[in-house]
C-alpha atoms as a PDB file:
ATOM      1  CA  UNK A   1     117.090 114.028  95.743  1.00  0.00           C
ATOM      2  CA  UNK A   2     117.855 111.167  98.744  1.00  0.00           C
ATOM      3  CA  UNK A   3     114.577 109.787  98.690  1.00  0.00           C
ATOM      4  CA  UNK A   4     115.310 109.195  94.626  1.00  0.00           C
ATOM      5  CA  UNK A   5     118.311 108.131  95.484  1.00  0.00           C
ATOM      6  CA  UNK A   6     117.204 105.733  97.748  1.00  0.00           C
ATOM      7  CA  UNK A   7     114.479 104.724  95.808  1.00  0.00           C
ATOM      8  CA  UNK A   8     116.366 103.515  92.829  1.00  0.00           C
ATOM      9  CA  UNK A   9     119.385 101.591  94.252  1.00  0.00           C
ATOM     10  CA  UNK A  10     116.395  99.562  96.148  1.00  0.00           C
ATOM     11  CA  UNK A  11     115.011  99.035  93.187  1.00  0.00           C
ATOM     12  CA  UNK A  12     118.186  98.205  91.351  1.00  0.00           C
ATOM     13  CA  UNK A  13     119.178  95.710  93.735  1.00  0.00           C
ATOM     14  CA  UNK A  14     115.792  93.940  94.039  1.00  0.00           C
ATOM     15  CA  UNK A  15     115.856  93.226  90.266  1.00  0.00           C
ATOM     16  CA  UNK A  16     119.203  92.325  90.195  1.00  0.00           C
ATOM     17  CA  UNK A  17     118.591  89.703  92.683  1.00  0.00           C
ATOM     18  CA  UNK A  18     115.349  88.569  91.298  1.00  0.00           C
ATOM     19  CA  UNK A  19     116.292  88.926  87.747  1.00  0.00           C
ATOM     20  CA  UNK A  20     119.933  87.857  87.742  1.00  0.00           C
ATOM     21  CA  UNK A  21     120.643  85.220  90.042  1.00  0.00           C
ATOM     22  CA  UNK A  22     119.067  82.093  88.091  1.00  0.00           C
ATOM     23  CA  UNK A  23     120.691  80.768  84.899  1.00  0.00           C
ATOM     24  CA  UNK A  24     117.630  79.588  83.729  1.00  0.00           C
ATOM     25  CA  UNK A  25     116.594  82.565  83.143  1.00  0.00           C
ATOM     26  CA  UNK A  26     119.371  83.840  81.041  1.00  0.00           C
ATOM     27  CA  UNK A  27     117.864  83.351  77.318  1.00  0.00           C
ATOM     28  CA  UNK A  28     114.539  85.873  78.871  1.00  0.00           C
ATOM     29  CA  UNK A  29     117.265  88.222  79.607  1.00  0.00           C
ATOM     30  CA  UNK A  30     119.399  88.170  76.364  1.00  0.00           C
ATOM     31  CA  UNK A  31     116.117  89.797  75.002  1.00  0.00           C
ATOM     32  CA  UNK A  32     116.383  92.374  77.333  1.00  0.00           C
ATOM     33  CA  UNK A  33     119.758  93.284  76.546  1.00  0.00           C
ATOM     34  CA  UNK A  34     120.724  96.769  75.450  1.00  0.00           C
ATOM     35  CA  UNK A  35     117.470  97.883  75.800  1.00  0.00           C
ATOM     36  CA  UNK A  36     116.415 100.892  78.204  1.00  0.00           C
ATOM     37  CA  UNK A  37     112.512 101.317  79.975  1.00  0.00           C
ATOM     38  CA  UNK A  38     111.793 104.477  81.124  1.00  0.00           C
ATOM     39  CA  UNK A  39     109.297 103.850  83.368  1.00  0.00           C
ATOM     40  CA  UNK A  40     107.397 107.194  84.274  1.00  0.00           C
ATOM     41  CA  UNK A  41     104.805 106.833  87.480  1.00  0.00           C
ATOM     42  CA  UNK A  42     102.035 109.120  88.439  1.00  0.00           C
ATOM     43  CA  UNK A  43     103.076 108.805  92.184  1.00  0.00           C
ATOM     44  CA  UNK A  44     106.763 110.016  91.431  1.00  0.00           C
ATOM     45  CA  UNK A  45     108.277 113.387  90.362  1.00  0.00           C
ATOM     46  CA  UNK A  46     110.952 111.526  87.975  1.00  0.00           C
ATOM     47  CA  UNK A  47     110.755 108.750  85.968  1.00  0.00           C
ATOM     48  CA  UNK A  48     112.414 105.583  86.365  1.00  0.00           C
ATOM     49  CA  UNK A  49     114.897 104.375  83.800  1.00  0.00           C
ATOM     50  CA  UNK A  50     115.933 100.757  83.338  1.00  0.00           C
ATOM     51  CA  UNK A  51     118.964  99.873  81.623  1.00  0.00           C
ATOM     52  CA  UNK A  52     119.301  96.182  80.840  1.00  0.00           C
ATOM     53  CA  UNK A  53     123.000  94.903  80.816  1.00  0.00           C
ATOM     54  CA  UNK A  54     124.308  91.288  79.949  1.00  0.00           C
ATOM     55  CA  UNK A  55     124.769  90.984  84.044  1.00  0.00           C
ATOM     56  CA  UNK A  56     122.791  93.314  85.443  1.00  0.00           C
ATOM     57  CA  UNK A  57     119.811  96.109  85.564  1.00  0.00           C
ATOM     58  CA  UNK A  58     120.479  99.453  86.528  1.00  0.00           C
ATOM     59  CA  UNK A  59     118.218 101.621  87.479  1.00  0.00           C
ATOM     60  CA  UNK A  60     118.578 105.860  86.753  1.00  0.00           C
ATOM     61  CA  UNK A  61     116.376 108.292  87.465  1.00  0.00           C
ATOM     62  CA  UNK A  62     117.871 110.620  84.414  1.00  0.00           C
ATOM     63  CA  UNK A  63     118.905 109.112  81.112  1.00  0.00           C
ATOM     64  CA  UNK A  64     120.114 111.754  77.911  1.00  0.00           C
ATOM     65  CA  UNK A  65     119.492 109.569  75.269  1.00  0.00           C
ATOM     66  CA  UNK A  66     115.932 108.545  74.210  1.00  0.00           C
ATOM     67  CA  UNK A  67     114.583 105.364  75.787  1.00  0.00           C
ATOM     68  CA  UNK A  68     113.450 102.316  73.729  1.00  0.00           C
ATOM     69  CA  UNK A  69     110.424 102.112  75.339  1.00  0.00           C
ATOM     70  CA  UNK A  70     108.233 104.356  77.845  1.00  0.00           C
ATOM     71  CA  UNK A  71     105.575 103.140  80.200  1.00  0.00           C
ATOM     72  CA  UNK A  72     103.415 105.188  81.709  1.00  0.00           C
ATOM     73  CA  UNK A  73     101.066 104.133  84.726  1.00  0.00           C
ATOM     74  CA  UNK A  74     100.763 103.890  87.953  1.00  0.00           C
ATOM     75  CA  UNK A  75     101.834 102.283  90.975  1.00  0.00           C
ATOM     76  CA  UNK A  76      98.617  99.925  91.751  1.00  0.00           C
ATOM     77  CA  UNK A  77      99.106  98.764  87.806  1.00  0.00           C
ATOM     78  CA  UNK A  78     102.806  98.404  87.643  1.00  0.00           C
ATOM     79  CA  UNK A  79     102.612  95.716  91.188  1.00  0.00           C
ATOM     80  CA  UNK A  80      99.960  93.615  88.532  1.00  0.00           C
ATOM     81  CA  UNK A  81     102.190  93.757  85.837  1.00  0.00           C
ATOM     82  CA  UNK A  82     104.087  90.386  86.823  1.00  0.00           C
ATOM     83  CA  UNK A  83     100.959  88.582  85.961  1.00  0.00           C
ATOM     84  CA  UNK A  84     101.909  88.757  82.170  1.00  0.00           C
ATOM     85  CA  UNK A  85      97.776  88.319  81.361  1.00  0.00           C
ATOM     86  CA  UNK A  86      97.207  91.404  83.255  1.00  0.00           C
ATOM     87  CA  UNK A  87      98.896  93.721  80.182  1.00  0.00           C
ATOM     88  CA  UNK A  88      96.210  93.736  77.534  1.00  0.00           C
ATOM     89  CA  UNK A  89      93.503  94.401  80.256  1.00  0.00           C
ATOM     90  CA  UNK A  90      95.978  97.084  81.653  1.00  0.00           C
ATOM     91  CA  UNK A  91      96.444  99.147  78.137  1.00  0.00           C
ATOM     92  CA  UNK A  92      92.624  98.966  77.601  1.00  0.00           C
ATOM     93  CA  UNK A  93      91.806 100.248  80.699  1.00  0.00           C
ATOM     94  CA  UNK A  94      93.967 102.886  80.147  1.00  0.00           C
ATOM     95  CA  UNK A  95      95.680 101.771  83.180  1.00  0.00           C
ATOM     96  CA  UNK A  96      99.122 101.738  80.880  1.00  0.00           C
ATOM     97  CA  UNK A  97      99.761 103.581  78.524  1.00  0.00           C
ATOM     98  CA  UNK A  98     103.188 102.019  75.854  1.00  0.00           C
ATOM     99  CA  UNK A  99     105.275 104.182  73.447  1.00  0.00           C
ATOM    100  CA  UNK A 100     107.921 103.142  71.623  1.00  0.00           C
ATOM    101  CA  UNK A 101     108.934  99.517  71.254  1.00  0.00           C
ATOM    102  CA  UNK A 102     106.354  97.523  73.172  1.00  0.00           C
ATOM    103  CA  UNK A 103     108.303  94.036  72.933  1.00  0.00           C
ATOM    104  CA  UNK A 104     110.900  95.864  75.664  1.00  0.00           C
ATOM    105  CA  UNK A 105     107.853  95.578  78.234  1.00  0.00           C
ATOM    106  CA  UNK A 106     106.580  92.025  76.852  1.00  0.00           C
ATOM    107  CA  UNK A 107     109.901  90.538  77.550  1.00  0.00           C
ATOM    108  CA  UNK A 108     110.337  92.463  80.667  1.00  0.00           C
ATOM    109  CA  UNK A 109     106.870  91.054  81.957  1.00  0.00           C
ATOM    110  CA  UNK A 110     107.886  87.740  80.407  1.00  0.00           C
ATOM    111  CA  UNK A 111     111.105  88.046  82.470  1.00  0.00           C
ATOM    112  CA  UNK A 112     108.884  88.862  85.848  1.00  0.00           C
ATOM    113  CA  UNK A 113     106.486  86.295  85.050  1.00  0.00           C
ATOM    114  CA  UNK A 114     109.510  83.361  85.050  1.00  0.00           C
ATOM    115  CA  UNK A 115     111.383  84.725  87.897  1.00  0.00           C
ATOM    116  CA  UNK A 116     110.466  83.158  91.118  1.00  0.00           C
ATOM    117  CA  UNK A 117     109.982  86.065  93.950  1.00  0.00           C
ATOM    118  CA  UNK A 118     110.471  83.999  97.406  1.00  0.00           C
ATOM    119  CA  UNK A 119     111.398  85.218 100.413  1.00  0.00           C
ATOM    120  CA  UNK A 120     112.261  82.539 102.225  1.00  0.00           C
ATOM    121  CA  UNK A 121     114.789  81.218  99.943  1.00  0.00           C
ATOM    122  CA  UNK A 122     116.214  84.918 100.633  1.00  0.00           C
ATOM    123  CA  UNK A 123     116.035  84.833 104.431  1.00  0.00           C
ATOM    124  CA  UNK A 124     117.330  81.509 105.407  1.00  0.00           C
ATOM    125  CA  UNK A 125     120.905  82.031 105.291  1.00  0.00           C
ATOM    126  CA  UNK A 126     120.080  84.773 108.088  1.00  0.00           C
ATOM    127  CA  UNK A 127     117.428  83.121 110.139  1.00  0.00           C
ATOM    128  CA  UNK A 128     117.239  79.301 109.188  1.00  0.00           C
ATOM    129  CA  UNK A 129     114.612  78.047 107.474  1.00  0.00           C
ATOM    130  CA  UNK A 130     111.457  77.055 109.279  1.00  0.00           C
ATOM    131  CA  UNK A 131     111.634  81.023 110.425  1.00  0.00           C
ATOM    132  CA  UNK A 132     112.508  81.659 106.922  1.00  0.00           C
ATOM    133  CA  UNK A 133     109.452  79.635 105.515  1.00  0.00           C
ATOM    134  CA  UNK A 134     107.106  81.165 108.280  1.00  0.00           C
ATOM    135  CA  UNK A 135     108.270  85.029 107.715  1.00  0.00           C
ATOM    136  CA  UNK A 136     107.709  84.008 103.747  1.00  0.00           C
ATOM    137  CA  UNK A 137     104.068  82.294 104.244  1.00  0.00           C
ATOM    138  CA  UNK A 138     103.433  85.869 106.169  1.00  0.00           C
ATOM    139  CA  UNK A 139     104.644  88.371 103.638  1.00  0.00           C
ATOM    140  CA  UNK A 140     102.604  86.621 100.897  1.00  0.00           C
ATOM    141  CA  UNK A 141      99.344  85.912 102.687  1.00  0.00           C
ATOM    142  CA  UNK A 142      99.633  90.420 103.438  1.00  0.00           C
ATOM    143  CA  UNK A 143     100.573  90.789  99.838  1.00  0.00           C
ATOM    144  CA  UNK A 144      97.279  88.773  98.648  1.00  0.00           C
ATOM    145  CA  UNK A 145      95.033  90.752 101.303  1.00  0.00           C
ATOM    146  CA  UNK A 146      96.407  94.193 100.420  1.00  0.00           C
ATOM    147  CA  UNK A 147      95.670  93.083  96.587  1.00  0.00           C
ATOM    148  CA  UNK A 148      92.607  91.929  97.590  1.00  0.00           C
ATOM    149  CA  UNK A 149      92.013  95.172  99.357  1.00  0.00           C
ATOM    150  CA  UNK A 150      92.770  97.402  97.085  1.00  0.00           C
ATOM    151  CA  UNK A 151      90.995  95.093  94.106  1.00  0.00           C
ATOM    152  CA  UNK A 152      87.699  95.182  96.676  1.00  0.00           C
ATOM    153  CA  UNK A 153      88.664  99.699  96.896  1.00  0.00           C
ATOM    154  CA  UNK A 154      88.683 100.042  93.256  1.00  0.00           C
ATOM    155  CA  UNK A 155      85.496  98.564  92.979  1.00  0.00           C
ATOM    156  CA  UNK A 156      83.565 100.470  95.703  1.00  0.00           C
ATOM    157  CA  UNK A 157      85.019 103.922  93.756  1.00  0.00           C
ATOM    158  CA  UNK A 158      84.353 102.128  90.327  1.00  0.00           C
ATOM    159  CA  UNK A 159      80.436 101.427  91.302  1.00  0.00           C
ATOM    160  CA  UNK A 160      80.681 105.179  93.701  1.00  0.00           C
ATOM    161  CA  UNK A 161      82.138 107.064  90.947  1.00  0.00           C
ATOM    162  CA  UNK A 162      79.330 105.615  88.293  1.00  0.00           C
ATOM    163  CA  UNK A 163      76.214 106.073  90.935  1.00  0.00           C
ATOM    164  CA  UNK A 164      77.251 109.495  91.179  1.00  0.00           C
ATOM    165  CA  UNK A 165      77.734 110.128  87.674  1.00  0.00           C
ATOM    166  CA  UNK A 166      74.136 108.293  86.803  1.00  0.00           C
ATOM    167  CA  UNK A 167      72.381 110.335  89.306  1.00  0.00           C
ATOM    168  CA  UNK A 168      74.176 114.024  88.273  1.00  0.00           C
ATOM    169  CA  UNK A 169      71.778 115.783  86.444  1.00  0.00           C
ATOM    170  CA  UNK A 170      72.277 116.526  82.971  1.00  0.00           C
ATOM    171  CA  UNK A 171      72.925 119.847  80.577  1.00  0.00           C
ATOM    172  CA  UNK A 172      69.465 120.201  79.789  1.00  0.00           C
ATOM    173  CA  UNK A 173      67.981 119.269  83.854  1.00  0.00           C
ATOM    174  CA  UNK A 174      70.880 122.232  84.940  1.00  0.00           C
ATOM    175  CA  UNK A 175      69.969 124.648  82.254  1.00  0.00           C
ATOM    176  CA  UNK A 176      66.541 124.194  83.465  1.00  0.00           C
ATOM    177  CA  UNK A 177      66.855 123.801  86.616  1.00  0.00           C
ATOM    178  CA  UNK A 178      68.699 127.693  86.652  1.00  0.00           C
ATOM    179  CA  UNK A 179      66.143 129.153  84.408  1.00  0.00           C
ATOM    180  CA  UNK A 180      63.364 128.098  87.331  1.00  0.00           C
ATOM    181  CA  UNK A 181      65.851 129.716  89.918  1.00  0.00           C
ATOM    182  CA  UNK A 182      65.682 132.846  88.173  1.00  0.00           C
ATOM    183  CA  UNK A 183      62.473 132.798  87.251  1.00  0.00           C
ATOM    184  CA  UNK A 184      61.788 132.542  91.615  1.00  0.00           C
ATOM    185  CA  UNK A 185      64.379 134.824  91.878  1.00  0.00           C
ATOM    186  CA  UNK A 186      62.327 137.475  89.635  1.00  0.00           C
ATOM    187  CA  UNK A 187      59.444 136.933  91.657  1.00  0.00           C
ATOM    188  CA  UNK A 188      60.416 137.616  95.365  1.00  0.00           C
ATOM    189  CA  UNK A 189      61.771 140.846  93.981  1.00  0.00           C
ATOM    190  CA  UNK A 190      58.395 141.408  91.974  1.00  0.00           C
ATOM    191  CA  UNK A 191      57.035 140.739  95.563  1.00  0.00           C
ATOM    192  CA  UNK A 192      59.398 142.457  97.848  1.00  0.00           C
ATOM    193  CA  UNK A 193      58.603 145.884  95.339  1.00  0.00           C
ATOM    194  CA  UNK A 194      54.781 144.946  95.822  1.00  0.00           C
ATOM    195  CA  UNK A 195      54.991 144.686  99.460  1.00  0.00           C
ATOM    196  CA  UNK A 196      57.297 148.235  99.968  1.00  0.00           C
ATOM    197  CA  UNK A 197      54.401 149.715  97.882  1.00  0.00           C
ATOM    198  CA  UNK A 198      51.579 148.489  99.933  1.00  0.00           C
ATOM    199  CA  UNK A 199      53.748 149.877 102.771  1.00  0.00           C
ATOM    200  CA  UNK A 200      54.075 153.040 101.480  1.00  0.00           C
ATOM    201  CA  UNK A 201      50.683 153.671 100.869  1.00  0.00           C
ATOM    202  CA  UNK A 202      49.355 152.422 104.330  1.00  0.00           C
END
């Protein structure tokens, strides 16, 4: 498919160039090396498939051979992920759910966690830096408010979700709650034969 197509070189190249350009960051990614994470999403009709190289990521959308480690979540969880605290909280959520060998996602959060994501540093070869800076500044201060947002979402359907559930009646309130139902039921036809009769004999 195009759009998986798309999807993964995008992918591919934004690790590469977050993951691979610093040397400081070369002993996190000697961890990594060798390894695969297949990284399956709710939101997506294929799984992702990291392969770590000495110099480089790639990123498949079909891999044979059995991965090292699988990660199963969702999209909302996987953008928290780089917050290396966030994991534990994650798995017992049941927000992420790990088979296989789990250090392959510690070090890859580990790896997240030390790379430094900025913009700016990115743009200013292309548009100088003040613009640079300024276009940076913006994409982070919409990243925090769409966190924020969705955070602030989660909670309304967290608290919706459990008001609902509190107020649903339970097995026994239904049960009876259908035997009075019948029981009405039984008498409007108990009256509508009454009434006919009454009829009938008038």
């Amino acid at each position: 498919m195009l759009i998986t197509s798309v999807l993964t070189a995008a992918l591919e190249t934004a690790l590469n160039s977050l993951l691979f350009r610093e040397r400081s960051l070369k002993a996190a990614r000697q961890r990594l090396q060798g390894k695969t994470l297949k990284i399956v999403l709710a939101e997506l009709p294929v799984p992702l498939v990291l392969v770590f190289g000495e110099h480089r990521v790639d990123v498949v959308s079909q891999w044979a051979d059995t991965a090292d480690c699988q990660l199963e979540t969702r999209i909302p969880a996987l953008l928290t992920l780089r917050d290396r605290q966030q994991l534990s909280s994650l798995m017992r959520r049941g927000e992420l759910v790990i088979e296989g060998d789990m250090q392959v996602v510690q070090h890859f959060v580990n790896l997240l966690d030390l790379a430094e994501c900025d913009p700016a540093e990115w743009l200013a070869p292309y548009t100088g830096d003040v613009v640079a800076q300024g276009i940076g500044q913006t994409v982070q201060g919409a990243f925090r408010g769409a966190t924020r947002l969705f955070d602030r979402q989660r909670r309304y359907l967290t608290e919706t979700v459990t008001e609902e559930w509190r107020l649903a009646p339970g097995r026994l309130e239904a049960a009876w709650w259908y035997d009075e139902v019948a029981a009405l039921s039984d008498d409007v036809d108990t009256l509508a034969a009454r009434l006919a009769k009454l009829e009938s004999a008038a």
